[in-house]
C-alpha atoms as a PDB file:
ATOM      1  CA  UNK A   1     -42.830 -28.702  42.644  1.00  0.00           C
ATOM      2  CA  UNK A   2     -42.350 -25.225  44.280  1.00  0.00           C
ATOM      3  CA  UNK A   3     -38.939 -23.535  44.914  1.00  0.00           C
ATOM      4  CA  UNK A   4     -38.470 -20.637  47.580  1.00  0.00           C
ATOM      5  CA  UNK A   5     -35.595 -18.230  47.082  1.00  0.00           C
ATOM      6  CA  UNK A   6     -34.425 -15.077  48.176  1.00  0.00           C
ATOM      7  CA  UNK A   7     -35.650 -11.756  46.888  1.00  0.00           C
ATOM      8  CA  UNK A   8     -33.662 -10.347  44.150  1.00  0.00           C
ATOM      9  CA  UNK A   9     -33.238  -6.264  44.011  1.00  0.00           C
ATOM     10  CA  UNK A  10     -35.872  -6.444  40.915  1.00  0.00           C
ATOM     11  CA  UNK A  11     -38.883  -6.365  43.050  1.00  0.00           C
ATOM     12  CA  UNK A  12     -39.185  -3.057  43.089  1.00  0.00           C
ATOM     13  CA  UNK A  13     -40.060  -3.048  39.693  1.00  0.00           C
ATOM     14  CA  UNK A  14     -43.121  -5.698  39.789  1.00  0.00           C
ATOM     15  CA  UNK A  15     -45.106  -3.362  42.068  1.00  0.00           C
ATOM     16  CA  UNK A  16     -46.739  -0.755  40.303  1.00  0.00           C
ATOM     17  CA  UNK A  17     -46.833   1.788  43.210  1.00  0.00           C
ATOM     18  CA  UNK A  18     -43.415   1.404  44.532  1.00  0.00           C
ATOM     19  CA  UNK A  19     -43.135   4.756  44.198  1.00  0.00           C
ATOM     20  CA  UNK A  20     -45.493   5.958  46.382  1.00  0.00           C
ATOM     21  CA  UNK A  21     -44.449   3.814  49.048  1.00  0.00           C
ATOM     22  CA  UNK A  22     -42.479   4.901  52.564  1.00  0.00           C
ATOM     23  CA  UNK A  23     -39.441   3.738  52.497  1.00  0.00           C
ATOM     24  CA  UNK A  24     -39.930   1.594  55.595  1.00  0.00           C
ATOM     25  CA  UNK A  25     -43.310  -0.166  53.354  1.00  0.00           C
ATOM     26  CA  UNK A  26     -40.621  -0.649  50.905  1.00  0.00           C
ATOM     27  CA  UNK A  27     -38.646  -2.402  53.338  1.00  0.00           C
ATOM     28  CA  UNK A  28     -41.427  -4.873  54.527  1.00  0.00           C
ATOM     29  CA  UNK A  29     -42.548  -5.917  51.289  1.00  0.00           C
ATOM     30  CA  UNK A  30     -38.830  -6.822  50.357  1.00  0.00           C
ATOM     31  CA  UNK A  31     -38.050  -8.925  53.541  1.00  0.00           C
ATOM     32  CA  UNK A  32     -41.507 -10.254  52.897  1.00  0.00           C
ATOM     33  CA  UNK A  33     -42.230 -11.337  49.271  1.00  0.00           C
ATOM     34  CA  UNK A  34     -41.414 -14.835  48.223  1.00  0.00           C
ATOM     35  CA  UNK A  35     -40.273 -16.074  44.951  1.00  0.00           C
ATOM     36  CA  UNK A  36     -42.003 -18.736  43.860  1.00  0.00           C
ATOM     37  CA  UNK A  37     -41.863 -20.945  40.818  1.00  0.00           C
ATOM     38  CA  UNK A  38     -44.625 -23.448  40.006  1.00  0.00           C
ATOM     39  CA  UNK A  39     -44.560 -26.266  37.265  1.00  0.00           C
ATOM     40  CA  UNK A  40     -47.837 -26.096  35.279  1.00  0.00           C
ATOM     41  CA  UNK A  41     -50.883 -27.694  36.181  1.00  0.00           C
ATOM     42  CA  UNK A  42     -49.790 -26.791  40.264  1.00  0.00           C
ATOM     43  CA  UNK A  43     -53.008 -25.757  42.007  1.00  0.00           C
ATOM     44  CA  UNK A  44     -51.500 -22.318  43.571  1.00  0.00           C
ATOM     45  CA  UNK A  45     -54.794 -21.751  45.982  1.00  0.00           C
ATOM     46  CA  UNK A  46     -57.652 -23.830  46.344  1.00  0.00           C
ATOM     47  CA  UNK A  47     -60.713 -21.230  48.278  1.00  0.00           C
ATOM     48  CA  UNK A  48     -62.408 -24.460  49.180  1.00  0.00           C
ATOM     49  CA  UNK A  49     -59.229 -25.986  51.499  1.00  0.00           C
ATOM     50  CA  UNK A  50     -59.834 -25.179  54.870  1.00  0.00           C
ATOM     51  CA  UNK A  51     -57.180 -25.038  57.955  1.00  0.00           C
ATOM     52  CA  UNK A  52     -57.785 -24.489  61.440  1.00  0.00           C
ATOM     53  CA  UNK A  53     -61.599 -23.109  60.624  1.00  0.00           C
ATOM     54  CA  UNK A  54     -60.699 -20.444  57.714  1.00  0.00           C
ATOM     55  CA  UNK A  55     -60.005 -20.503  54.560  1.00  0.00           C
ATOM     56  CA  UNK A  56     -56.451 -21.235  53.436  1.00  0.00           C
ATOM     57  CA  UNK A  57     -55.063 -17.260  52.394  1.00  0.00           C
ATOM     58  CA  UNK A  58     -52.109 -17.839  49.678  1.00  0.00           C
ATOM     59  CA  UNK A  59     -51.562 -14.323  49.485  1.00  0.00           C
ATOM     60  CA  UNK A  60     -50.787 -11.773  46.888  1.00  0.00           C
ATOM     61  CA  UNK A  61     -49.747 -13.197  43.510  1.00  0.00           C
ATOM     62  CA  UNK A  62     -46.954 -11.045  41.031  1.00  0.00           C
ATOM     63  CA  UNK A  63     -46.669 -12.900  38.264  1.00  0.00           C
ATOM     64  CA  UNK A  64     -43.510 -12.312  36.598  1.00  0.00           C
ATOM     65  CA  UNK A  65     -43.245 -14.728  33.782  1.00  0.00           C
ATOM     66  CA  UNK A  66     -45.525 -17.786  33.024  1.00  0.00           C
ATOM     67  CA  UNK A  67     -49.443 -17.720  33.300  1.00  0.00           C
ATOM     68  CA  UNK A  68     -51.808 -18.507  35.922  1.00  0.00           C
ATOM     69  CA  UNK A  69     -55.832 -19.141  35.571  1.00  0.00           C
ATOM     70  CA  UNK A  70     -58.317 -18.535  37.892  1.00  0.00           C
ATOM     71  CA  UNK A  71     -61.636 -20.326  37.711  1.00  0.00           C
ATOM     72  CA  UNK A  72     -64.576 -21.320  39.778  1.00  0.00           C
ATOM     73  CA  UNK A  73     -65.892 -25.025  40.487  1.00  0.00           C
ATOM     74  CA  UNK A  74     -69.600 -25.953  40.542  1.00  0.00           C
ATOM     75  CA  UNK A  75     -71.030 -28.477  42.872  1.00  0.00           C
ATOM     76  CA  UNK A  76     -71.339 -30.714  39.571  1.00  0.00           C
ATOM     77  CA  UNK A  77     -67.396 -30.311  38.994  1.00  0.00           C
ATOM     78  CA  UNK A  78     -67.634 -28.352  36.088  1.00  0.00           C
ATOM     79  CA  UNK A  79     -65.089 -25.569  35.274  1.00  0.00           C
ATOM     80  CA  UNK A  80     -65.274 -22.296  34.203  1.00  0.00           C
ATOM     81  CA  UNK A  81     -62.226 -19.992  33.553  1.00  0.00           C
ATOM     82  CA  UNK A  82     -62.958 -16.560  35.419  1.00  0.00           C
ATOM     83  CA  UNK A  83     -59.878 -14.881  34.020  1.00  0.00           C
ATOM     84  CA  UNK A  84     -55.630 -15.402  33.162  1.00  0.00           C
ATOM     85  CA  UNK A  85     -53.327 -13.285  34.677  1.00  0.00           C
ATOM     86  CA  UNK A  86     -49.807 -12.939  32.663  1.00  0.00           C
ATOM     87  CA  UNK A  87     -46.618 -11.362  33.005  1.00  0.00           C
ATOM     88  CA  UNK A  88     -46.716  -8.457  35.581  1.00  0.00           C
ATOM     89  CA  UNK A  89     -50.349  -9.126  36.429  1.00  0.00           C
ATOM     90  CA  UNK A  90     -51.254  -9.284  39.874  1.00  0.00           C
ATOM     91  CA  UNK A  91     -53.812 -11.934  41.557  1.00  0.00           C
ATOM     92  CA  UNK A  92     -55.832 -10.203  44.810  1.00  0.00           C
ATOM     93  CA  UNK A  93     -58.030 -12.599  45.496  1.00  0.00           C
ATOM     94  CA  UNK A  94     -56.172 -15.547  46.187  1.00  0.00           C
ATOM     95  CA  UNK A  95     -55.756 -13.116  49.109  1.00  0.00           C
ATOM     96  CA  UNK A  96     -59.376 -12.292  49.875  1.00  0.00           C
ATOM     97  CA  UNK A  97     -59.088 -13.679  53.415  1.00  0.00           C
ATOM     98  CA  UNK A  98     -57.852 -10.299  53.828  1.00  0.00           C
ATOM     99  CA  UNK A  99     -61.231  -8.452  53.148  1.00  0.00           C
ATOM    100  CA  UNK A 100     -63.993  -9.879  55.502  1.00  0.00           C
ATOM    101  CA  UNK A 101     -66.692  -9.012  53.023  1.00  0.00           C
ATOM    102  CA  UNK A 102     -65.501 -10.905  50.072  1.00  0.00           C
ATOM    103  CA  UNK A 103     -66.450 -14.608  50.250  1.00  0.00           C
ATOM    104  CA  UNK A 104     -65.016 -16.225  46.855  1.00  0.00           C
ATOM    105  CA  UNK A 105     -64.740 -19.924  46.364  1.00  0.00           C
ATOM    106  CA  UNK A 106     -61.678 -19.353  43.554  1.00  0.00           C
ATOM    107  CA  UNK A 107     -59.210 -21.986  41.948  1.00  0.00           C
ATOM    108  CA  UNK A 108     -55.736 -20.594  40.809  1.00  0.00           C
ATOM    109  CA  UNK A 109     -53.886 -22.702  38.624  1.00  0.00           C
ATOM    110  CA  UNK A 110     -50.713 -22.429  36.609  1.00  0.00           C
ATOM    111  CA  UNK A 111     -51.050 -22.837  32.913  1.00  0.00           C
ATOM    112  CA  UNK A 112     -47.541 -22.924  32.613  1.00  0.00           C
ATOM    113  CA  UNK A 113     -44.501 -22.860  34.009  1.00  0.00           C
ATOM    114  CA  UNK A 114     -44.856 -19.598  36.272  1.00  0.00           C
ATOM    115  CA  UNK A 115     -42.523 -17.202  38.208  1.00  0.00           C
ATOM    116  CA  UNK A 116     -44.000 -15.202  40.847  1.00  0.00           C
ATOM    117  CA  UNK A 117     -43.668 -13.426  43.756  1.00  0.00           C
ATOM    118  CA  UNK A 118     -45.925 -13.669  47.128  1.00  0.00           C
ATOM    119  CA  UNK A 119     -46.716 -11.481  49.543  1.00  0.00           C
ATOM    120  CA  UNK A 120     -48.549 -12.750  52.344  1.00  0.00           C
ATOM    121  CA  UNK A 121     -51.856 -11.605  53.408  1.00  0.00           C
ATOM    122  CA  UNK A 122     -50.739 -10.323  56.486  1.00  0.00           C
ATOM    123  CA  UNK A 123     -48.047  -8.347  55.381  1.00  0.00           C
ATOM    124  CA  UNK A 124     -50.095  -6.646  52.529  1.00  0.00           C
ATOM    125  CA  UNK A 125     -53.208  -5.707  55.025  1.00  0.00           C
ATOM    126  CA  UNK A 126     -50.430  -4.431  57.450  1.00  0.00           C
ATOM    127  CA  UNK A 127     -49.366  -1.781  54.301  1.00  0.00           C
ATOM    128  CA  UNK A 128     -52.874  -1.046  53.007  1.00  0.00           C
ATOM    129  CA  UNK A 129     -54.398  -0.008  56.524  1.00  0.00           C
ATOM    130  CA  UNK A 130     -51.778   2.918  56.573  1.00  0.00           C
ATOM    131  CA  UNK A 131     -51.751   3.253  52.908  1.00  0.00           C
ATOM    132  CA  UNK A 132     -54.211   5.753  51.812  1.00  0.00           C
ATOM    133  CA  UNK A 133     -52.255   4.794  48.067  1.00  0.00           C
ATOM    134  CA  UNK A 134     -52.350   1.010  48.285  1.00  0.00           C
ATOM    135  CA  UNK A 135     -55.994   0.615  49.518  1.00  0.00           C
ATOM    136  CA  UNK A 136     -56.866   3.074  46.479  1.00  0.00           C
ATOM    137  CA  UNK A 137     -54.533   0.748  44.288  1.00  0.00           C
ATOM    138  CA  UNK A 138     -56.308  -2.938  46.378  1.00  0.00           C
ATOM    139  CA  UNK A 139     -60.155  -1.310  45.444  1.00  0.00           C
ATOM    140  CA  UNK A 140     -58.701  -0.979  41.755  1.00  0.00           C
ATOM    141  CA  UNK A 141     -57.228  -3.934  41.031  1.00  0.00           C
ATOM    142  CA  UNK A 142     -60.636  -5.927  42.485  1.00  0.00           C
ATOM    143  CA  UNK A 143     -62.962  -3.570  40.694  1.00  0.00           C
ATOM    144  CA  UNK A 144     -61.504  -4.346  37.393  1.00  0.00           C
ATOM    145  CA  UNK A 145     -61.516  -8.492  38.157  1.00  0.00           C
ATOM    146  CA  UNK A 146     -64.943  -7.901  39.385  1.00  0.00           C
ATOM    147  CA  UNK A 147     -65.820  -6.007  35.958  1.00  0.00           C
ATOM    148  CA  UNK A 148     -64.375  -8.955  34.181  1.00  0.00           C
ATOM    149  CA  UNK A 149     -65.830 -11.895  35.922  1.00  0.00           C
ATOM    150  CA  UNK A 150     -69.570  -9.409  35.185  1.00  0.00           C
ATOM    151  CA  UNK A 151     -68.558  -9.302  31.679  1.00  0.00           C
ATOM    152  CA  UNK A 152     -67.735 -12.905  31.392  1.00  0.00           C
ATOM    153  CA  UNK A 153     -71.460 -13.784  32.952  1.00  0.00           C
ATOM    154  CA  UNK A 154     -72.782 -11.524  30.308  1.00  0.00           C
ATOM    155  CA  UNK A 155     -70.855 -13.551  27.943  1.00  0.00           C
ATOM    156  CA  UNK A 156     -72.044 -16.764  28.960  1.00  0.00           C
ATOM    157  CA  UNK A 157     -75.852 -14.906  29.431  1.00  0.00           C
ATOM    158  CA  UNK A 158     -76.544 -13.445  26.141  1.00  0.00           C
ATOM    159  CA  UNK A 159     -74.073 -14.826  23.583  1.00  0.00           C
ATOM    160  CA  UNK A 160     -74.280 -18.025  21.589  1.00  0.00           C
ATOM    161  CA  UNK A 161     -71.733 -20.238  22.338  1.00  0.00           C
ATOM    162  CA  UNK A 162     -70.728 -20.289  18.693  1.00  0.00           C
ATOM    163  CA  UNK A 163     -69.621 -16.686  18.839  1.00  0.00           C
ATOM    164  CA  UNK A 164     -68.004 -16.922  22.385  1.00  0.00           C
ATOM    165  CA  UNK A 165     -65.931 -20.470  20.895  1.00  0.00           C
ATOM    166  CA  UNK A 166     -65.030 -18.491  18.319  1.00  0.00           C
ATOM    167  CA  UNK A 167     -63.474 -15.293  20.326  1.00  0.00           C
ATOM    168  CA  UNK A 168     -61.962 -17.956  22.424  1.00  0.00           C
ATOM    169  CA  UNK A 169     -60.159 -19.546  19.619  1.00  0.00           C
ATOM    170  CA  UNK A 170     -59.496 -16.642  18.196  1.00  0.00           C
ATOM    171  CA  UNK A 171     -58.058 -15.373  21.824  1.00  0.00           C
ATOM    172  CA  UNK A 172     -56.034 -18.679  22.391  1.00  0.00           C
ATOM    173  CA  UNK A 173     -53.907 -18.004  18.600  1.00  0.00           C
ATOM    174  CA  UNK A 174     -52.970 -14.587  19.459  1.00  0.00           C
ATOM    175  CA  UNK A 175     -51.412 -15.436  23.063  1.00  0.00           C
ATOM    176  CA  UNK A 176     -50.008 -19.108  21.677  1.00  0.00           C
ATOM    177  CA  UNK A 177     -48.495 -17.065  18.656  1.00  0.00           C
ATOM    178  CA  UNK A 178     -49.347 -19.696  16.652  1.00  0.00           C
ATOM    179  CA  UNK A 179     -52.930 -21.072  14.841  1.00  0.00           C
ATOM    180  CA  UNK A 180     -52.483 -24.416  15.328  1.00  0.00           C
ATOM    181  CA  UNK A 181     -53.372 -25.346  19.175  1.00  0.00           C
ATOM    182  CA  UNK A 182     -52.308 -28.273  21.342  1.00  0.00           C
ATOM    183  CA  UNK A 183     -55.310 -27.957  23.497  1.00  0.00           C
ATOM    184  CA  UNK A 184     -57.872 -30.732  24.466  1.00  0.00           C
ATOM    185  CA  UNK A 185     -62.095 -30.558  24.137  1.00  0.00           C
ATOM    186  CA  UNK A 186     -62.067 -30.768  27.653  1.00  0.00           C
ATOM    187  CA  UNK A 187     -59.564 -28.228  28.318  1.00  0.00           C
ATOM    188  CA  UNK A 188     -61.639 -25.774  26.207  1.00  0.00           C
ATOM    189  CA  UNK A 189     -64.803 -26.881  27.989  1.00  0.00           C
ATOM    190  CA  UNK A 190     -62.972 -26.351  31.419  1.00  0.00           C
ATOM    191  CA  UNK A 191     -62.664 -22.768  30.266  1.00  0.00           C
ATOM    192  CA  UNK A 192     -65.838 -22.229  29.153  1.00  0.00           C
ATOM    193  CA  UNK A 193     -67.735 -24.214  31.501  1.00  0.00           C
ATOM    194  CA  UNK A 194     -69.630 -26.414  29.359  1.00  0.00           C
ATOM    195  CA  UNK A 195     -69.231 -29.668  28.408  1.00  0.00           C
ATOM    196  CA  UNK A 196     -67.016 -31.531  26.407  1.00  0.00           C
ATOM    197  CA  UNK A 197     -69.754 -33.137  24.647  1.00  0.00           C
ATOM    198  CA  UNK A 198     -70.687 -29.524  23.360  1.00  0.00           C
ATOM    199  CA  UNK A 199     -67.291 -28.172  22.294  1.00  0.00           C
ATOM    200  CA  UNK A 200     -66.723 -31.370  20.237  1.00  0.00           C
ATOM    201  CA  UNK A 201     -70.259 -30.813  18.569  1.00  0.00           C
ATOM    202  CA  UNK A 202     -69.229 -27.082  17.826  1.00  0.00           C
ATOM    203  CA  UNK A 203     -65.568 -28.175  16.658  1.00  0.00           C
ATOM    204  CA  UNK A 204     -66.994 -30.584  14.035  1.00  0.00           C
ATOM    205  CA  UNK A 205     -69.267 -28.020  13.112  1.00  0.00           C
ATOM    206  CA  UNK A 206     -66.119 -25.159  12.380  1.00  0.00           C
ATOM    207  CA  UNK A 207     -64.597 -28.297  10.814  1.00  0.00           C
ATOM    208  CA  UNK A 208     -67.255 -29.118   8.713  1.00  0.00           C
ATOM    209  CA  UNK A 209     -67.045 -25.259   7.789  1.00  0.00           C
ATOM    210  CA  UNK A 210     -63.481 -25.173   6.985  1.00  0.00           C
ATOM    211  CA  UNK A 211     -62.747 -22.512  10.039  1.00  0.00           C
ATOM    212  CA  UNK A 212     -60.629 -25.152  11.780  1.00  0.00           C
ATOM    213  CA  UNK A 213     -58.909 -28.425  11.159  1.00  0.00           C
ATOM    214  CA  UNK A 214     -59.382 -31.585  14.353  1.00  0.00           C
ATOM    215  CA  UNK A 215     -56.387 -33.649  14.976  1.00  0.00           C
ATOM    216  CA  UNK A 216     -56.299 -35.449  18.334  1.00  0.00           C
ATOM    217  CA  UNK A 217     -55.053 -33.111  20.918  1.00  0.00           C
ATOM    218  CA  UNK A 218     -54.848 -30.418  18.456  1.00  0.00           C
ATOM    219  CA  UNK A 219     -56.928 -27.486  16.996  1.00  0.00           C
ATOM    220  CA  UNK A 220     -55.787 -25.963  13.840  1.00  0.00           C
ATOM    221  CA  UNK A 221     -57.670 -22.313  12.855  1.00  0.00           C
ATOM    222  CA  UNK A 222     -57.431 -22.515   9.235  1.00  0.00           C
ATOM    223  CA  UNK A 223     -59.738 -19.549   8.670  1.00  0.00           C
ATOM    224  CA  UNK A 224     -59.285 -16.721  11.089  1.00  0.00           C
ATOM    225  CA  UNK A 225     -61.023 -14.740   8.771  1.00  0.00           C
ATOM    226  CA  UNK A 226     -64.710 -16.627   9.145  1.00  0.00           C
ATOM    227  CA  UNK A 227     -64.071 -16.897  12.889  1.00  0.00           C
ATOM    228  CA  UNK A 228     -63.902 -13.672  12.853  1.00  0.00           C
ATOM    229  CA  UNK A 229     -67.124 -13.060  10.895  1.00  0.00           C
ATOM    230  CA  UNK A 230     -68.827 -15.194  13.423  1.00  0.00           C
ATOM    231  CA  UNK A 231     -67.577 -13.275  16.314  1.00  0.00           C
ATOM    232  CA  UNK A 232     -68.510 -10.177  14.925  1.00  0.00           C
ATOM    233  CA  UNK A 233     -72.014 -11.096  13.718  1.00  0.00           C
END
């Protein structure tokens, strides 16, 4: 379920270079941006939907509360989590139809509940072909998802999936808040594109090891510390 609202005077605040705007750029962006809310699990864009010949163009994503995960799709259908954007992150390429030299094949989903706003691609090229400020701001936001999706490859290249199951429970805890997880096998493997098969293997294994305790639907880190210590090693 989406719902479509009027812009509240808040905006301003959401963009990190609102500063450094004209006041008329100021103006377009407000008559422009779109809040959105999504329930979780809503597929937000989809790089593989085509309309009319292109590639459907979402537009830029300002998360204001919730959380949103981006992730590619292999021909197999297996998953793998690229990176999660969170409050006051910002999602460019869910608006790469905007950059004719960026062909990404990219899944956006909400995690949860989420609260955005959207700009649409058109009206963000318009800004950042007079912007000197916002195309400087565009190349930095893509360089560091590009530095992240070459980190995660690294990740998934040279580490044993031990370690990396580890960091990711480890990860999960601190942004849940909590060390007891309601999160599936097959939610973990969609994140770490794998497959379920091998996170339930692995699980056993930290359970055998008193790291973690298995219930269904539910992973319980018992011993942070020893995660840790795998991590690390």
């Amino acid at each position: 379920m989406c719902i479509q609202g009027g812009v509240p005077m808040d905006f301003s605040s959401y963009f990190p270079i609102w500063n450094k705007l004209t006041p008329t750029q100021q103006q377009i962006l407000e008559r422009n941006a779109v809040l959105r809310k999504v329930d979780k699990g809503t597929v937000i864009h989809n790089g593989t939907v085509i309309y009319n010949g292109t590639v459907e163009c979402t537009g830029l994503l300002l998360v204001i509360s919730g959380q949103l995960r981006a992730y590619i799709l292999s021909d197999e259908g297996r998953e793998i989590s690229l990176y999660r954007l969170f409050d006051r992150d910002i999602c460019l390429f869910s608006a790469s139809c905007m950059m004719n030299s960026i062909q990404f094949e990219i899944t956006i989903e909400a995690q949860k509940d989420t609260t955005m706003w959207v700009i649409s691609a058109d009206t963000y090229q318009r800004i950042m072909k007079e912007s000197a400020v916002v195309a400087n701001f565009t190349n930095e936001i893509m360089a560091t998802r590009f530095s992240e999706v070459m980190w995660l490859m690294e990740q998934i290249m040279w580490k044993s999936f031990d370690k990396r199951l580890a960091e990711f429970l480890l990860e999960e805890c601190n942004l849940e808040g909590t060390n007891i997880l309601k999160i599936t096998h097959e939610t973990i493997a969609s994140h770490m594109g794998t497959a379920r098969e091998v996170v339930t293997r692995m699980l056993r294994y930290f359970q055998n090891e008193g790291m973690v305790r298995l219930t269904r639907g539910t992973v319980e880190v018992t011993d942070k510390i020893r995660l840790e210590q795998l991590q690390n090693d």
